[in-house]
C-alpha atoms as a PDB file:
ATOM      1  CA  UNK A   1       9.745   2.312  41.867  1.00  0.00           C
ATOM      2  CA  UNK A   2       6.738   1.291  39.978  1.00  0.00           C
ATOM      3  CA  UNK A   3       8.097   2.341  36.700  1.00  0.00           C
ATOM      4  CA  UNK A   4      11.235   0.141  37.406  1.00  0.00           C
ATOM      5  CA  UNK A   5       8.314  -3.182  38.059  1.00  0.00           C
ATOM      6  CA  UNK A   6       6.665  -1.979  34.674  1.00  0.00           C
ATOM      7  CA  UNK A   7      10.507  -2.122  32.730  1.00  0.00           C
ATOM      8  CA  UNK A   8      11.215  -5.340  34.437  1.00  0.00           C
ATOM      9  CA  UNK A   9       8.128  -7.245  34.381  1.00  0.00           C
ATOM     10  CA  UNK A  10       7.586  -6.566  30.379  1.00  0.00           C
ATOM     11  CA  UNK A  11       4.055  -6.979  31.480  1.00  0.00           C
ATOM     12  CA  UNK A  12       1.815  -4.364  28.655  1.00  0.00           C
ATOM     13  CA  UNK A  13      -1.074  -4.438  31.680  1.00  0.00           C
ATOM     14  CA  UNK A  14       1.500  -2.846  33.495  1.00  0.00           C
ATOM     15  CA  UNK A  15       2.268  -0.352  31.209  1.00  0.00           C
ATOM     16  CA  UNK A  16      -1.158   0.752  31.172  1.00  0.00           C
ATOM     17  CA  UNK A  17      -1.692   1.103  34.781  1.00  0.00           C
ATOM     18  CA  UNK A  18       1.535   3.347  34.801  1.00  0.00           C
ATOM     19  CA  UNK A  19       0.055   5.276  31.452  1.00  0.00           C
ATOM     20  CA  UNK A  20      -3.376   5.229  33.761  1.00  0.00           C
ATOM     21  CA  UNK A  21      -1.519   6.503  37.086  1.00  0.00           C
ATOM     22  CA  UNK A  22       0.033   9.782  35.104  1.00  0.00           C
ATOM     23  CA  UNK A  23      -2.963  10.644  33.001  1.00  0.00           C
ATOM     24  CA  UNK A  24      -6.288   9.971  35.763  1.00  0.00           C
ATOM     25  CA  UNK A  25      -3.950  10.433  38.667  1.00  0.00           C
ATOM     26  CA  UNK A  26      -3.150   7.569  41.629  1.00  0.00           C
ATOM     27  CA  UNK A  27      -6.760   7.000  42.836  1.00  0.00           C
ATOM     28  CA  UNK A  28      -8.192   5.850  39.381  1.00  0.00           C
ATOM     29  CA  UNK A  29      -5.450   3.837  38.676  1.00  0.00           C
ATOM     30  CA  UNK A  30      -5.341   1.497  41.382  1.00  0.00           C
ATOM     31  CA  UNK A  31      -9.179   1.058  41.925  1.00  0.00           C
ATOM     32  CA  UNK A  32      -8.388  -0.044  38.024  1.00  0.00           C
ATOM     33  CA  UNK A  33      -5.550  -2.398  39.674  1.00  0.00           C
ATOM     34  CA  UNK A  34      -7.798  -3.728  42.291  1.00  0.00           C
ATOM     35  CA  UNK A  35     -10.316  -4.819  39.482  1.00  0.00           C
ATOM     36  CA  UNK A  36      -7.878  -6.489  36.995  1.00  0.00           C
ATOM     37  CA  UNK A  37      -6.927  -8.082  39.896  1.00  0.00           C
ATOM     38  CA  UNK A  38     -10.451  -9.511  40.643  1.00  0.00           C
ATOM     39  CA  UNK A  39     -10.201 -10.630  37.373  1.00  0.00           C
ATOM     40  CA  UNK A  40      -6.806 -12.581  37.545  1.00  0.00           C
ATOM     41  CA  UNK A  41      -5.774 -12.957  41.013  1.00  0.00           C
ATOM     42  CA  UNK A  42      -2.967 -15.341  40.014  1.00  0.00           C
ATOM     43  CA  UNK A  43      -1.637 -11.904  38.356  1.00  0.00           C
ATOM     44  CA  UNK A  44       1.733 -11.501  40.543  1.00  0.00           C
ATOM     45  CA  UNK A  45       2.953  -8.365  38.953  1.00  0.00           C
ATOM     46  CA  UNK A  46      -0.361  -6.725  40.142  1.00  0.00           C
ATOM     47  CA  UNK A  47       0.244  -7.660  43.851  1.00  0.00           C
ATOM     48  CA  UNK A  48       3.463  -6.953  43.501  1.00  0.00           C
ATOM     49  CA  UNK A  49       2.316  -3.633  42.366  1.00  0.00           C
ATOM     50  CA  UNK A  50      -0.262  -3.045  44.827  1.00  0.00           C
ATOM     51  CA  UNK A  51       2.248  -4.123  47.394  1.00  0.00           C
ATOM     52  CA  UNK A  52       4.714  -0.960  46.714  1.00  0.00           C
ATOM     53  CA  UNK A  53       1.650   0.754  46.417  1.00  0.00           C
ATOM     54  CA  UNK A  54       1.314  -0.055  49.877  1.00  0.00           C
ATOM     55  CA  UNK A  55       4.580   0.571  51.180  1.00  0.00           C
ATOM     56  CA  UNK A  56       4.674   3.865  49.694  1.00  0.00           C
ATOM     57  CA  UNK A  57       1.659   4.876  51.562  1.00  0.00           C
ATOM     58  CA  UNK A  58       3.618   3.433  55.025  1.00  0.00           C
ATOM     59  CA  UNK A  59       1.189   0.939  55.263  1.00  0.00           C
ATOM     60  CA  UNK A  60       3.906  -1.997  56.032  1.00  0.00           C
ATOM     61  CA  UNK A  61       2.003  -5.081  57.309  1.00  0.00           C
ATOM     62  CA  UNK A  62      -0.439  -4.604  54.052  1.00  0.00           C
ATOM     63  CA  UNK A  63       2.275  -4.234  51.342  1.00  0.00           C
ATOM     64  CA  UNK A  64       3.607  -7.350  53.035  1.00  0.00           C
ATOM     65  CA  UNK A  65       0.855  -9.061  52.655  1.00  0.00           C
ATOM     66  CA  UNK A  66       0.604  -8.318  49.268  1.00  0.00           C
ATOM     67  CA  UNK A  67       3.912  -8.481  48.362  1.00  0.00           C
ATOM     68  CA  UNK A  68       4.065 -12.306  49.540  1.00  0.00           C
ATOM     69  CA  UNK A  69       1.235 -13.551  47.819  1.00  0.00           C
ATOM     70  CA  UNK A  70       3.066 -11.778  44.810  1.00  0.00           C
ATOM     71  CA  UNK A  71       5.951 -14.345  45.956  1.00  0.00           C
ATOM     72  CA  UNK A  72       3.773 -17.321  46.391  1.00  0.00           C
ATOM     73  CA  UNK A  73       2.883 -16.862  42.684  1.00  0.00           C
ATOM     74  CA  UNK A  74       6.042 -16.364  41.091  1.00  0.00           C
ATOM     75  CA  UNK A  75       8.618 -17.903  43.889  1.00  0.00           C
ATOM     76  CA  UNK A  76      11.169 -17.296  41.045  1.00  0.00           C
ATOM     77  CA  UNK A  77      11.031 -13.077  40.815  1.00  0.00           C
ATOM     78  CA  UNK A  78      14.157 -11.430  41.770  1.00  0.00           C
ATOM     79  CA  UNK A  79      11.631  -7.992  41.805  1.00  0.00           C
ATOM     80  CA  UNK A  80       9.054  -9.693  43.951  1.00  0.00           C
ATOM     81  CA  UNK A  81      12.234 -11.214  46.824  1.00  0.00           C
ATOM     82  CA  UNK A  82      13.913  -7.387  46.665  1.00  0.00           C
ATOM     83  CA  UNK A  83      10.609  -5.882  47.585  1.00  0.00           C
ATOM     84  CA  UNK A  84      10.223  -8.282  50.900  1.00  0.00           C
ATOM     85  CA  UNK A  85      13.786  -7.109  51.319  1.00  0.00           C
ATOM     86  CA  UNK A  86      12.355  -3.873  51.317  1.00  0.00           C
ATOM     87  CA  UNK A  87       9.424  -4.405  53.834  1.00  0.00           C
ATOM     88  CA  UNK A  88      11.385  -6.438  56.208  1.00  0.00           C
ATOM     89  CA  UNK A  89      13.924  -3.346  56.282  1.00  0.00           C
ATOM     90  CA  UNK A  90      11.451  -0.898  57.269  1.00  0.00           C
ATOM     91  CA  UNK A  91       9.863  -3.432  59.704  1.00  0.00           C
ATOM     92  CA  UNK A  92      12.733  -3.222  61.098  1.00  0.00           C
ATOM     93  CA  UNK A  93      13.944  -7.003  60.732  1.00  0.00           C
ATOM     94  CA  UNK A  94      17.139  -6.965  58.748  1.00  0.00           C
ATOM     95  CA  UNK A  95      18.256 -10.473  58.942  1.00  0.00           C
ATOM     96  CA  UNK A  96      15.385 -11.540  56.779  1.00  0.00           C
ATOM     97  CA  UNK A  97      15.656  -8.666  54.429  1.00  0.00           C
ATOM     98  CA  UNK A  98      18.868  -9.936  54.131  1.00  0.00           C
ATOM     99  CA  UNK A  99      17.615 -13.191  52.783  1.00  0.00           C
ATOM    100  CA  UNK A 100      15.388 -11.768  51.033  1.00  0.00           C
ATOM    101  CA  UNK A 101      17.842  -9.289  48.903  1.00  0.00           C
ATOM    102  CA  UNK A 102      20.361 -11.902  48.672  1.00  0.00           C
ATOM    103  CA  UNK A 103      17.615 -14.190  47.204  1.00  0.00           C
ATOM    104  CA  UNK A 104      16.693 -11.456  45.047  1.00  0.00           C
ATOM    105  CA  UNK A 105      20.212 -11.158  44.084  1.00  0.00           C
ATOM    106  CA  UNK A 106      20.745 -14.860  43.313  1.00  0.00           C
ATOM    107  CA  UNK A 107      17.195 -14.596  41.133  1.00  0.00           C
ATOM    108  CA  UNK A 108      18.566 -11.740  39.511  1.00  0.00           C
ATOM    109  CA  UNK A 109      22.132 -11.470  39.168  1.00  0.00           C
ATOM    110  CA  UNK A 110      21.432  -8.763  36.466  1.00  0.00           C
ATOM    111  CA  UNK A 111      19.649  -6.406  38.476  1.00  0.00           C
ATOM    112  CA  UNK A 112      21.471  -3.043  39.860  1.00  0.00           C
ATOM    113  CA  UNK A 113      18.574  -2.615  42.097  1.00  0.00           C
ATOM    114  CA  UNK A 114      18.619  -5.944  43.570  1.00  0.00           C
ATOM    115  CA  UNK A 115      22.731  -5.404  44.361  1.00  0.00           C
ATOM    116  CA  UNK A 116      22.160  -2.077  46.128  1.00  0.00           C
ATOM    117  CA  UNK A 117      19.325  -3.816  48.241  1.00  0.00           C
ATOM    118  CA  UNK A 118      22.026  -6.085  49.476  1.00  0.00           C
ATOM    119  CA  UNK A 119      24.482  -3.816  49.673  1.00  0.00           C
ATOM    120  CA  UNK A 120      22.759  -1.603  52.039  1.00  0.00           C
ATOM    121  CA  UNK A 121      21.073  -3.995  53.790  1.00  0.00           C
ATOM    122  CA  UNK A 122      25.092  -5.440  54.845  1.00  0.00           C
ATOM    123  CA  UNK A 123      25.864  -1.538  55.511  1.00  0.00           C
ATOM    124  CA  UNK A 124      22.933  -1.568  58.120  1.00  0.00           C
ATOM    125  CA  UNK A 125      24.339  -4.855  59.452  1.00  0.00           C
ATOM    126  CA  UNK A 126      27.840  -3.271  59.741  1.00  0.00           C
ATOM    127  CA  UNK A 127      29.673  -5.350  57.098  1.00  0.00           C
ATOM    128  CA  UNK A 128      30.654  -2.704  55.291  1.00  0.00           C
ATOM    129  CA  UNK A 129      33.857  -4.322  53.343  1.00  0.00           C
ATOM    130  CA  UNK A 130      31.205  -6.919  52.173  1.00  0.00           C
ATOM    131  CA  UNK A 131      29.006  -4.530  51.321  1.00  0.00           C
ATOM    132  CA  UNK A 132      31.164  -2.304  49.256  1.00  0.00           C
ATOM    133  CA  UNK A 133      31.883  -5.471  47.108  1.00  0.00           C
ATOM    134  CA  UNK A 134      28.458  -5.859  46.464  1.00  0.00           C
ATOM    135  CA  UNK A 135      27.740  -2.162  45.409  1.00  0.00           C
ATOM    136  CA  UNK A 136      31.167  -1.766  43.179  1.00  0.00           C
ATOM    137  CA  UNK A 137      31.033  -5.204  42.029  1.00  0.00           C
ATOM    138  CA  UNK A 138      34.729  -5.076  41.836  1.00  0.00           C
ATOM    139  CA  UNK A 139      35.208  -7.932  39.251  1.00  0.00           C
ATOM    140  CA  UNK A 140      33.965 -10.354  41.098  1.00  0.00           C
ATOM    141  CA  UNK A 141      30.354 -12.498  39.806  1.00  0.00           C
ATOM    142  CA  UNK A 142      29.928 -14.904  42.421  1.00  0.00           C
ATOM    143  CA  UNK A 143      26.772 -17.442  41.200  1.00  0.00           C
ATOM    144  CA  UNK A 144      24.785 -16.367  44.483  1.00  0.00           C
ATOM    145  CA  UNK A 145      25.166 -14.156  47.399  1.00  0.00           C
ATOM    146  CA  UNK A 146      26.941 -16.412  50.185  1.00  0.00           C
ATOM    147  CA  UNK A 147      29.675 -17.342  47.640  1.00  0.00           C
ATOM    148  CA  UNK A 148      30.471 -13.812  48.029  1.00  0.00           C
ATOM    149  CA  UNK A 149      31.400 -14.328  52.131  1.00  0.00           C
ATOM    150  CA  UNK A 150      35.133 -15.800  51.190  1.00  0.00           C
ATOM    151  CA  UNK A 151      36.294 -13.084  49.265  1.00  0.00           C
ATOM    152  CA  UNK A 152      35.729 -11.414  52.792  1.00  0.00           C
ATOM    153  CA  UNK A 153      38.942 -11.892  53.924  1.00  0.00           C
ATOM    154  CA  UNK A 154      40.515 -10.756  50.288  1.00  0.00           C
ATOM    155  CA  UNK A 155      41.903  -7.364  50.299  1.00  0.00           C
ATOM    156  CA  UNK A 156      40.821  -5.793  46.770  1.00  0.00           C
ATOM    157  CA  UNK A 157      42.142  -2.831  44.826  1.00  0.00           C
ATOM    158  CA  UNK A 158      39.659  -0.219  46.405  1.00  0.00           C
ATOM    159  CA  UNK A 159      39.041  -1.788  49.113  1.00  0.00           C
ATOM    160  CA  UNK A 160      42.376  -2.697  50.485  1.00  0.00           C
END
């Protein structure tokens, strides 16, 4: 997961974290995060960062935290909107991961990651036709998320 914020972000401070992270090992590298963030605490990517961090040690309510004020800098990232998709999902509140990933989604249109988010998000939610669309994409771009809802009622090739 980080590696995927490093390739998206195109952020070279990011890079050397993750360079930092395989050679010194986890703890050194995010004590070095914590201080480049003292530093520039307008630096969203780092939050962002420290956020998964965060959720990958289970520690929800924290990577939240982090993860939003990652949000309040850049209110534009498709990354930063998946990743509250994320935390809401394992908080256990799915209708605003939803919004979240479908925000991400209409951020990032692009992004595989952001689709699957969505996608399994709609499977938890048991809309599973809808979701299917979203993870085979079958032909269809809508320009954001809800224009997806009336090609609901649209039998589709695989999905007929």
């Amino acid at each position: 997961m980080f590696l995927h914020i490093c390739e998206e972000a195109h952020d070279p401070r990011l890079w050397e974290l993750w360079g930092l992270w395989k050679t010194h090992g986890e703890p050194y590298a995010v004590r070095r995060l914590l201080a480049q963030l003292k530093d520039d605490a307008l630096w969203s990517h780092g939050w962002l960062t420290l956020g998964v961090y965060a959720l990958s040690m289970g520690s929800l309510t924290e990577a939240r935290g982090y993860i939003e004020r990652a949000r309040d800098l850049s209110p534009e990232s498709g990354i930063i909107h998946a990743h509250l998709a994320l935390c809401c999902v394992q908080q256990g509140d799915l209708d605003e991961g939803r919004w979240y990933a479908e925000r991400a989604v209409e951020l990032s249109p692009q992004s595989r990651q952001n689709r699957w988010i969505l996608g399994g998000i709609l499977m938890r939610q048991g809309e599973a036709r809808l979701a299917m669309r979203w993870l085979l994409q079958e032909q269809i771009t809508p320009k954001k998320p809800s224009d997806l809802a009336s090609y609901e009622s649209e039998p589709r090739s695989l999905l007929a």
